[in-house]
Protein backbone atom coordinates (compact mmCIF):
# COMPACT_ATOMS: atom_id res chain seq x y z
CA UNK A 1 188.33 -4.72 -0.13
CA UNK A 2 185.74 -6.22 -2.06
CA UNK A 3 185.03 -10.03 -1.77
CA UNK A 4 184.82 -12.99 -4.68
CA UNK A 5 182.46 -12.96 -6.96
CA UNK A 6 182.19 -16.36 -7.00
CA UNK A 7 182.07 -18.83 -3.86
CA UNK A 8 181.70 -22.20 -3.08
CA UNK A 9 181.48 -23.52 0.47
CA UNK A 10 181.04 -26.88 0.95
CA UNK A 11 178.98 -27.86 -2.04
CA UNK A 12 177.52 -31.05 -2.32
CA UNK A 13 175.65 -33.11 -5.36
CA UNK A 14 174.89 -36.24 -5.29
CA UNK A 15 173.19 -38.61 -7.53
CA UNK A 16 171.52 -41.53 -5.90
CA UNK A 17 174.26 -43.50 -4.12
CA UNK A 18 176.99 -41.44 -6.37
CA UNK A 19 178.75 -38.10 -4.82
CA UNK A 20 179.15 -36.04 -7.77
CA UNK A 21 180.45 -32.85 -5.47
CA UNK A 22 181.93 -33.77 -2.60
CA UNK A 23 182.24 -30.67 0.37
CA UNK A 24 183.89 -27.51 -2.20
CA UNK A 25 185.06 -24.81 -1.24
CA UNK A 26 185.83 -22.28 -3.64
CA UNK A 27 186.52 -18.52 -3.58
CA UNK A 28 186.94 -17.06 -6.96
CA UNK A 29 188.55 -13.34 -7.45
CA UNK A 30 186.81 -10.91 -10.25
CA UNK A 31 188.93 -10.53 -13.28
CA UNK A 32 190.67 -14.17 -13.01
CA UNK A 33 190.77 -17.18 -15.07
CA UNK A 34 190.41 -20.70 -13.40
CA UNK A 35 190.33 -23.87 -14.76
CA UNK A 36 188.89 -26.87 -13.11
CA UNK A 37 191.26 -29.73 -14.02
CA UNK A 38 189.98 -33.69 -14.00
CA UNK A 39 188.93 -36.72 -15.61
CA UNK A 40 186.12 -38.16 -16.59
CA UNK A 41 183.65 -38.04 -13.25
CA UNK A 42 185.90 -35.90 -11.58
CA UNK A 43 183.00 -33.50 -11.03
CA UNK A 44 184.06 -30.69 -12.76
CA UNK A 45 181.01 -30.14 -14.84
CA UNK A 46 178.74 -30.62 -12.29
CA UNK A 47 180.20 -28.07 -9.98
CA UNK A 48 180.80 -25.32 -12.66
CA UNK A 49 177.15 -25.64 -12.77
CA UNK A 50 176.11 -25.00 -9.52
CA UNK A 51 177.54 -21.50 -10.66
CA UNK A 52 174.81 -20.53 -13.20
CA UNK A 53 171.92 -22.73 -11.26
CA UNK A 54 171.88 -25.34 -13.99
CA UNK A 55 172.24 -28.16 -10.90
CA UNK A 56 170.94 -27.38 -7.51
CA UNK A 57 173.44 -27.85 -4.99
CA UNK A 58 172.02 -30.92 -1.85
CA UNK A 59 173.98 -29.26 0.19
CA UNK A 60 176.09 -26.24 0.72
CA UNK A 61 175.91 -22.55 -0.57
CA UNK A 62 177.09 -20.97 -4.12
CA UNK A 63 176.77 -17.34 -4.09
CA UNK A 64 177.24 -14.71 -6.89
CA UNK A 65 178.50 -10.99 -5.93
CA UNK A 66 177.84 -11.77 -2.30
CA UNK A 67 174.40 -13.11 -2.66
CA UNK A 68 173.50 -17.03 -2.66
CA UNK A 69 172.34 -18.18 -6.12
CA UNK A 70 169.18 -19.49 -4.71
CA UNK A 71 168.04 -16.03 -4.16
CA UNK A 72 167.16 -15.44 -7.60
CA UNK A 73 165.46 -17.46 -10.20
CA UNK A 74 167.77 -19.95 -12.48
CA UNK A 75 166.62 -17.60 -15.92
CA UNK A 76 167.85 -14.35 -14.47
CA UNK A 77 171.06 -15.68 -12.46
CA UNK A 78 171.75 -17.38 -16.30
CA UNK A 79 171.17 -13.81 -17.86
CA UNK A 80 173.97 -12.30 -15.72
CA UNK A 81 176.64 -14.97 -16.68
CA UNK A 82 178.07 -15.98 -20.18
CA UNK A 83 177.95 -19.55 -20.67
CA UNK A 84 179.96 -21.72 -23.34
CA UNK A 85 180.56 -25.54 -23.64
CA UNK A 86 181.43 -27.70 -26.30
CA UNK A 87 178.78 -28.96 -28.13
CA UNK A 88 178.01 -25.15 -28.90
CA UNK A 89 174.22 -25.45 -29.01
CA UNK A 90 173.70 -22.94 -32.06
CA UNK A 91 170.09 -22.88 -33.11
CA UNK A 92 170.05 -23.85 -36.46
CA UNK A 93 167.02 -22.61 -37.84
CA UNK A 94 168.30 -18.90 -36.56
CA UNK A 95 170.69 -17.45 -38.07
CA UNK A 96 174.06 -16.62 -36.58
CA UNK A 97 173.15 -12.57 -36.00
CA UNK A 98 169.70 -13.84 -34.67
CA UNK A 99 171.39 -16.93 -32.24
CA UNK A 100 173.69 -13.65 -30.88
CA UNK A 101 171.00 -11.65 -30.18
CA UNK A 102 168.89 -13.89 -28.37
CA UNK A 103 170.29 -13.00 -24.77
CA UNK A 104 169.78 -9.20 -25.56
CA UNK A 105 166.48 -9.61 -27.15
CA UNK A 106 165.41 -11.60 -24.02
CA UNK A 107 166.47 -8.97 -21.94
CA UNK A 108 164.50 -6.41 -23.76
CA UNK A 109 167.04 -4.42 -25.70
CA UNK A 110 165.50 -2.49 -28.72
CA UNK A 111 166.52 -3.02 -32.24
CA UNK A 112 169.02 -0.84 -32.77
CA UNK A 113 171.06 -1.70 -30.17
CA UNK A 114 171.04 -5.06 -30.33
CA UNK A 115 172.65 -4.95 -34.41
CA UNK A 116 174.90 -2.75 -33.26
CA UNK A 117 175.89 -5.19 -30.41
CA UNK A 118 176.04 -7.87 -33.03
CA UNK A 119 178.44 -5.94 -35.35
CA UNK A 120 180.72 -5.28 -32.51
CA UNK A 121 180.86 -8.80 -31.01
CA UNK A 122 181.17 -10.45 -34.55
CA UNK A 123 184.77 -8.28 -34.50
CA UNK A 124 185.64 -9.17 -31.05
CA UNK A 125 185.63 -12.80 -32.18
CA UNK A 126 187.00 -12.45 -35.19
CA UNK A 127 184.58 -12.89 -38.00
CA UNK A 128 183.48 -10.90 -41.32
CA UNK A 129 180.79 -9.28 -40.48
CA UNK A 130 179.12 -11.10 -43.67
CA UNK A 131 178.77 -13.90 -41.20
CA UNK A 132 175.93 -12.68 -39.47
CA UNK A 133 173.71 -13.39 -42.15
CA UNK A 134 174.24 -17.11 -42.30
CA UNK A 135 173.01 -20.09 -41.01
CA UNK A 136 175.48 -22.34 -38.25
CA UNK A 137 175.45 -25.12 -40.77
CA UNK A 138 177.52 -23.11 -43.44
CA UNK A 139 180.51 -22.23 -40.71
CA UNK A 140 183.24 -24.07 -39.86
CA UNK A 141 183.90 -25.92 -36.02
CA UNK A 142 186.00 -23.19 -35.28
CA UNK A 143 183.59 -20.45 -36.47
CA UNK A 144 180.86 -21.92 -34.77
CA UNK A 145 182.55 -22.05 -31.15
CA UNK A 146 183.46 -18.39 -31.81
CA UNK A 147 179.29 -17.62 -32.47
CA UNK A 148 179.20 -19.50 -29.45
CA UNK A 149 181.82 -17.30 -27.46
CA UNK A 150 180.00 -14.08 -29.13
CA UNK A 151 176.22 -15.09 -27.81
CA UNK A 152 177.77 -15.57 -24.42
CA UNK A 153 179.23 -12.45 -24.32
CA UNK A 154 176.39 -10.65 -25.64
CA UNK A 155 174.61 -9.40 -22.66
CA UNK A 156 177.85 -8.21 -21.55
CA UNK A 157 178.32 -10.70 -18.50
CA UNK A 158 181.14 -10.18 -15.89
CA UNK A 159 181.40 -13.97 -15.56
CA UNK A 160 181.88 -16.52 -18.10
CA UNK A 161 182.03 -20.19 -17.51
CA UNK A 162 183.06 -22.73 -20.58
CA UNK A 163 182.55 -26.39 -20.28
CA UNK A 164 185.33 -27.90 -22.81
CA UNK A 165 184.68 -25.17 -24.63
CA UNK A 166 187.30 -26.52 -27.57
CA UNK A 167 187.68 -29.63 -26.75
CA UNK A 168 185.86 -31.10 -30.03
CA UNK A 169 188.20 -28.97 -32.29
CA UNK A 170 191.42 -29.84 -34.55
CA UNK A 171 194.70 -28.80 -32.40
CA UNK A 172 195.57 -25.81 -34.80
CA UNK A 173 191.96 -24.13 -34.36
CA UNK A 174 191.88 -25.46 -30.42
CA UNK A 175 195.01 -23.64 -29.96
CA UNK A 176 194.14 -20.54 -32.14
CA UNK A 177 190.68 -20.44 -30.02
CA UNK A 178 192.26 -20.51 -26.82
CA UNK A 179 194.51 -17.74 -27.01
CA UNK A 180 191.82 -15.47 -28.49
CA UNK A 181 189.78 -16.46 -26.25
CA UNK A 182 192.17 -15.28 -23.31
CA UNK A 183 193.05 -12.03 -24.79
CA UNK A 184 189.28 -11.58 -24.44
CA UNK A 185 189.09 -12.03 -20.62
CA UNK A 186 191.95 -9.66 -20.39
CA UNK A 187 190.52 -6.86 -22.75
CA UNK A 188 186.59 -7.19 -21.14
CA UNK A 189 188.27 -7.89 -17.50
CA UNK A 190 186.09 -10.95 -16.99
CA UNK A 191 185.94 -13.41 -14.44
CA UNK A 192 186.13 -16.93 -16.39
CA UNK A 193 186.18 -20.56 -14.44
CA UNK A 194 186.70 -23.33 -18.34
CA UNK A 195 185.99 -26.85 -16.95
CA UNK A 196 188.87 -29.02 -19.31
CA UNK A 197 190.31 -31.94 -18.97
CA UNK A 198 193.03 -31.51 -21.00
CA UNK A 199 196.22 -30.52 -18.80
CA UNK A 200 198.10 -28.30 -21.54
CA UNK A 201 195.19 -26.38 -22.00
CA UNK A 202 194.76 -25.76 -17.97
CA UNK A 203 198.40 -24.70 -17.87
CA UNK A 204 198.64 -22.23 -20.72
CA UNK A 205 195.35 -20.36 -20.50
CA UNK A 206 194.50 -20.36 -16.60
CA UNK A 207 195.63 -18.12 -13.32
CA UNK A 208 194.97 -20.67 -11.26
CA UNK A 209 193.94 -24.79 -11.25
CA UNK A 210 191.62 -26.47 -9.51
CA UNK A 211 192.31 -30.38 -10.13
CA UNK A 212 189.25 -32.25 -8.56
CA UNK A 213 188.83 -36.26 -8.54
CA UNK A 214 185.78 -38.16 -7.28
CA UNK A 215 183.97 -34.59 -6.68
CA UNK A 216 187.04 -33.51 -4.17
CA UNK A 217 189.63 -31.21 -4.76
CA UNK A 218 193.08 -32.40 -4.67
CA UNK A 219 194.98 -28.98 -5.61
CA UNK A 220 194.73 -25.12 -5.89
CA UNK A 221 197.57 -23.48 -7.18
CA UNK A 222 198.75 -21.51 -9.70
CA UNK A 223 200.53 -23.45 -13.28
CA UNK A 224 203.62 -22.67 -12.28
CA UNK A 225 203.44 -24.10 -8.54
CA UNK A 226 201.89 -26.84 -9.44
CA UNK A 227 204.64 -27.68 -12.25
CA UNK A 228 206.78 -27.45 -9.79
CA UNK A 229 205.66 -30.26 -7.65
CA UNK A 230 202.64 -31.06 -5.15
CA UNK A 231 202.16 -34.07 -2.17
CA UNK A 232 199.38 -35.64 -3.72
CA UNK A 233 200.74 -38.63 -6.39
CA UNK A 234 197.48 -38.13 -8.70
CA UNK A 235 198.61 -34.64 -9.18
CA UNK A 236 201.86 -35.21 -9.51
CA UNK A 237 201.43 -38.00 -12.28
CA UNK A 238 198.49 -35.34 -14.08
CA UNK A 239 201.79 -32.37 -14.22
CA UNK A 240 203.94 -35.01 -15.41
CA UNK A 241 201.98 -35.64 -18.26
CA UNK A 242 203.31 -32.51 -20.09
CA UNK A 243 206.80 -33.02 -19.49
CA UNK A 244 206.60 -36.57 -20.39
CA UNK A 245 205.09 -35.06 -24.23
CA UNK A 246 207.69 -32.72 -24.78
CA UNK A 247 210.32 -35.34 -23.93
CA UNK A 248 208.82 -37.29 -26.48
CA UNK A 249 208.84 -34.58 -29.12
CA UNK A 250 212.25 -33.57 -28.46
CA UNK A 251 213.44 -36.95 -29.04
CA UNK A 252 211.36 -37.18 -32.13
CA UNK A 253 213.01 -34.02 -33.22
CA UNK A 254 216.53 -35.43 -32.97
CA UNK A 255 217.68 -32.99 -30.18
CA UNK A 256 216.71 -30.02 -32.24
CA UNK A 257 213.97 -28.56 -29.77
């Protein structure tokens, strides 16, 4: 049986006197979707970047297909795995065609190929094709984060990793984005970990949750177990959070939901 493709064991960051990453352990299946649940300094980010070799572990091992990240250089490891997160990170003197290709281009694809990758991924997200030809500055949020999906994918990575990827959008686009987004992983069979704070979006788009405080994981469970209740009080209170919104709206609503 073949292993994860991502694993964790015992990482550890730290940052002066502060433990960002605190002893993970993480095994991550291909073809899942995880989502690393937390606050503010929970050390989410930090450890979905030990993933791509953006932060060097002080301790621990990450490894990718079996082989520690550290074997490799950071540019190539980054090569093999899509990367989105919120603030997008367009170039915007380039324009959206040109921002695409730049993951192809840099790994020598001719020409050809890469337009014709272009075309394909600007219909995989979504977008006229007349799209290619413009600069970020004349899309939308919404279209931006889905350039931002399409350069990621444009290499044609088996792992994807998405820091608040939609976290700066309005709620109809967020929620438009993240459903698109997962009938993606399905239809390319990728292996996606989405750092997010935001417990609604952990719940309806993830396989499994990882909630981490103070760079320690408190849970690992699927939505539904955790909904359904879990020892620790600080996960307990983050799952009530939910219910304690739709209460509200149903109230709102008189009943009627």
């Amino acid at each position: 049986m073949a292993g994860p493709i991502i694993e964790l064991k015992d990482v550890v960051k730290r940052y002066g006197a502060l433990t960002a990453v605190d002893g993970l352990s993480l095994a991550i299946e291909p073809g899942t979707f995880t989502a690393l649940l937390g606050g503010s300094g929970s050390g989410k980010t930090t450890a979905l970047k030990t993933i791509n070799g953006l932060i060097i572990p002080d301790g621990g091992q990450v490894s990718i297909d079996g082989r520690a990240a550290g074997d490799e250089a950071g540019w190539a490891l980054r090569r093999r795995i899509g990367y989105v997160f919120q603030e997008i990170g367009l170039f915007p003197h380039m324009t959206v065609a040109e921002n695409i290709a730049i993951g192809p281009r840099l790994a020598g694809w001719d020409k050809p190929t890469i337009a014709a990758r272009t075309t394909e991924l600007l219909k995989l997200v979504d977008l006229p094709d007349n799209v290619g030809a413009r600069l970020p500055a004349a899309l939308s949020g919404g279209q931006r984060q889905r350039v931002g999906v399409a350069r990621a994918l444009a290499a044609k990575p088996a792992i994807m990793l998405m820091d608040e990827p939609f976290g700066a959008l309005d709620p109809v686009t967020r929620d438009a984005l993240g459903r698109d987004y997962r009938a993606l992983h399905e239809r390319l069979g990728l292996t996606t970990v989405m750092v997010t704070h935001d417990v609604w979006e952990a719940l309806l788009l993830a396989d499994r949750i990882v909630v981490m405080d103070h760079g320690k994981m408190l849970a690992d469970a699927t939505p539904s177990a955790l909904l359904a209740g879990h020892g620790d009080e600080r996960v307990q209170a983050l799952m009530a959070t939910p219910r304690r919104q739709a209460d509200r709206v149903r109230a709102l609503a008189g009943g009627a939901l």
